[in-house]
Protein backbone atom coordinates (compact mmCIF):
# COMPACT_ATOMS: atom_id res chain seq x y z
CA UNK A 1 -121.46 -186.15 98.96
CA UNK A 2 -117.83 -186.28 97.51
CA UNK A 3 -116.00 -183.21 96.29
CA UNK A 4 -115.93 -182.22 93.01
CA UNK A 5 -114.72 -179.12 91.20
CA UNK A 6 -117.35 -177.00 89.53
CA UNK A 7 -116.83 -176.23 85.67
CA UNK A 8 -116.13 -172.79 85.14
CA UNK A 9 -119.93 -172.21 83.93
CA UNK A 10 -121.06 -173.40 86.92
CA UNK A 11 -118.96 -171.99 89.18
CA UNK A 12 -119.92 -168.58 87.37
CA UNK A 13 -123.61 -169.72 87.43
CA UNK A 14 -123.27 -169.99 91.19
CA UNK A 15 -120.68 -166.44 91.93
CA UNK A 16 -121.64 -164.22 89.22
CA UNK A 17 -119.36 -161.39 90.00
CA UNK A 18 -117.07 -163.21 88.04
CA UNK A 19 -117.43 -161.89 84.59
CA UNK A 20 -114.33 -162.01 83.45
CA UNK A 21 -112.86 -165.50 84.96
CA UNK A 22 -111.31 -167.89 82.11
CA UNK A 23 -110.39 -171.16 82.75
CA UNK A 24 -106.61 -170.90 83.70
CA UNK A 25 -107.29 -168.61 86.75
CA UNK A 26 -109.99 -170.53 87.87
CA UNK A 27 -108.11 -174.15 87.73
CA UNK A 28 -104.73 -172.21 89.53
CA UNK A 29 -106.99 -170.73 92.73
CA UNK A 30 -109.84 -174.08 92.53
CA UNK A 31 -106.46 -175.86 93.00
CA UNK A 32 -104.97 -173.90 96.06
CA UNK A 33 -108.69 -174.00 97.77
CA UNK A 34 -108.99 -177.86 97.28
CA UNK A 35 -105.37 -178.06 98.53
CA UNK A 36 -106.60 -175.77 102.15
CA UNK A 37 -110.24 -177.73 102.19
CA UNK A 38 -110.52 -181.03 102.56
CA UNK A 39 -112.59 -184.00 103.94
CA UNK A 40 -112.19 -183.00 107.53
CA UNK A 41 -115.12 -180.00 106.26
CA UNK A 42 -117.33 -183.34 105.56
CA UNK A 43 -120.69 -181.97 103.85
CA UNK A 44 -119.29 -178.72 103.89
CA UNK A 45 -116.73 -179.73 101.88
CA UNK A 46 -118.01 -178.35 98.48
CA UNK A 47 -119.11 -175.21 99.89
CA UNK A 48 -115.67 -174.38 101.43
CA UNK A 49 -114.20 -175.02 98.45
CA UNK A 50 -116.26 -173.28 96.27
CA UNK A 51 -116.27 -170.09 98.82
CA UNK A 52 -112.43 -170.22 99.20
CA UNK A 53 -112.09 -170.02 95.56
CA UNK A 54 -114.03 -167.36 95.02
CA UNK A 55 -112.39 -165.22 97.96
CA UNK A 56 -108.46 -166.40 96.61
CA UNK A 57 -110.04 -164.83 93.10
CA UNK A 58 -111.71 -161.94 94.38
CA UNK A 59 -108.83 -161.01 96.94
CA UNK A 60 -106.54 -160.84 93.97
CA UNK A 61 -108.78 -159.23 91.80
CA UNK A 62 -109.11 -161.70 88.94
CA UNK A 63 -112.25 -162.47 86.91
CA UNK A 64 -114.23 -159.59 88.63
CA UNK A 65 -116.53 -157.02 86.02
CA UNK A 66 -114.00 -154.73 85.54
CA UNK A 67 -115.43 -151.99 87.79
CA UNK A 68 -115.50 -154.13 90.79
CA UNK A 69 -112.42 -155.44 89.98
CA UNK A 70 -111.02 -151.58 90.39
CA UNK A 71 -113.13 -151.01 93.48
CA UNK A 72 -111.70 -154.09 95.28
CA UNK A 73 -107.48 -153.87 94.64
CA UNK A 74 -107.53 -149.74 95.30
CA UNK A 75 -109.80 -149.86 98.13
CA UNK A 76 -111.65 -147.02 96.31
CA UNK A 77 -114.69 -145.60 97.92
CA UNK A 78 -116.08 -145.14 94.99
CA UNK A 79 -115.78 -145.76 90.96
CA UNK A 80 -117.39 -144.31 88.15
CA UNK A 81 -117.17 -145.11 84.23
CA UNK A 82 -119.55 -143.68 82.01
CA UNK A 83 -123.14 -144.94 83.19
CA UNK A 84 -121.45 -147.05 85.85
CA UNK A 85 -121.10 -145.43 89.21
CA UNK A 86 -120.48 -147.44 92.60
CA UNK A 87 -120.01 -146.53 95.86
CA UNK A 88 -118.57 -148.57 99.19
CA UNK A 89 -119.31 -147.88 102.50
CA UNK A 90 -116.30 -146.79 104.47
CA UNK A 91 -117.09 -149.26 106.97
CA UNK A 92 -116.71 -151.99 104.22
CA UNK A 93 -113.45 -150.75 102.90
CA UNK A 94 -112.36 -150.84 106.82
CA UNK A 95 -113.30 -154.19 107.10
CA UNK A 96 -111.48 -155.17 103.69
CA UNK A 97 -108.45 -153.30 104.63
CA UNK A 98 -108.04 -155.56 107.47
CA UNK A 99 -106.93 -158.32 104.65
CA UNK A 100 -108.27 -162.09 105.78
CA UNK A 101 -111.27 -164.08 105.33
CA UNK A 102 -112.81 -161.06 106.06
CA UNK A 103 -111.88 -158.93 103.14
CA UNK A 104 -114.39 -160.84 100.73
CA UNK A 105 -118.03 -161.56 101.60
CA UNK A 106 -117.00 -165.20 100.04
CA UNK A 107 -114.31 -165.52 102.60
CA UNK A 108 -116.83 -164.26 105.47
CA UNK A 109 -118.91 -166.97 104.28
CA UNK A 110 -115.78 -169.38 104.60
CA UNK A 111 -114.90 -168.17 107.78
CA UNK A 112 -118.32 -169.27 109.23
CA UNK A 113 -118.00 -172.77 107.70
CA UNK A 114 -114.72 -172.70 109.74
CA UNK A 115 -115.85 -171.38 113.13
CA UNK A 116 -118.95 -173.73 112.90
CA UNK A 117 -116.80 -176.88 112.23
CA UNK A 118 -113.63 -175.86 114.02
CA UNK A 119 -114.31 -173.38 116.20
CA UNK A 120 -114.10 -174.03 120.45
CA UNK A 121 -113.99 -172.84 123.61
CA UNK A 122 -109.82 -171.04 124.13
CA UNK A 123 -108.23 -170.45 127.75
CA UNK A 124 -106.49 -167.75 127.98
CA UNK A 125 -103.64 -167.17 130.87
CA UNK A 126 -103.95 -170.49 132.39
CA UNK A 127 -100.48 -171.12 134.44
């Protein structure tokens, strides 16, 4: 199945922590994620893509519900606004501080795509 971009309905559909996301955004970071993914992912190919996007978006805090939004650039443990009160597990906030694929759950997601299609055996301290 060949690549192609999701509108921005459907790629809000399919990652709806993306409230706020308008099209402009969305075509800059789609664009950077089809530029890292291409057709050496084969049928993983929309997937990456999609998953990339979502953790170049999410990393930089654009189109999130403003809450999470907040929760995600401070590294707040926690965030209240009137009736809206979360909380984040210090171990999450560890793992996010650590920047990477592994600072989104998107970009976990992506980073399993990679090990499973790229990943092999390293030596280490051959001579």
């Amino acid at each position: 199945m060949a690549y192609t971009r999701l509108t921005l309905a459907q790629f809000k559909a399919k990652c709806v922590a993306f409230t706020t996301l308008t099209e402009d955004p969305y075509a800059a970071w789609a664009t950077d994620a089809e530029a890292e993914v291409g057709e050496n992912y084969g049928t993983y190919q929309q997937r990456a893509t999609e998953l990339l996007t979502a953790h170049y978006l999410a990393f930089n805090g654009v189109g999130l519900a403003p809450g999470t939004a907040t929760l995600n650039a401070t590294g707040a443990t926690r965030f209240k606004s009137g009736t809206f009160d979360a909380t984040i597990s210090e171990t999450v906030v560890a793992q996010r501080a650590k920047g990477g694929y592994q600072a989104t759950p998107w970009g976990q997601q992506f980073a399993e795509i990679q090990r499973r299609l790229f990943g092999m055996p390293r030596l280490v301290g051959c001579a």
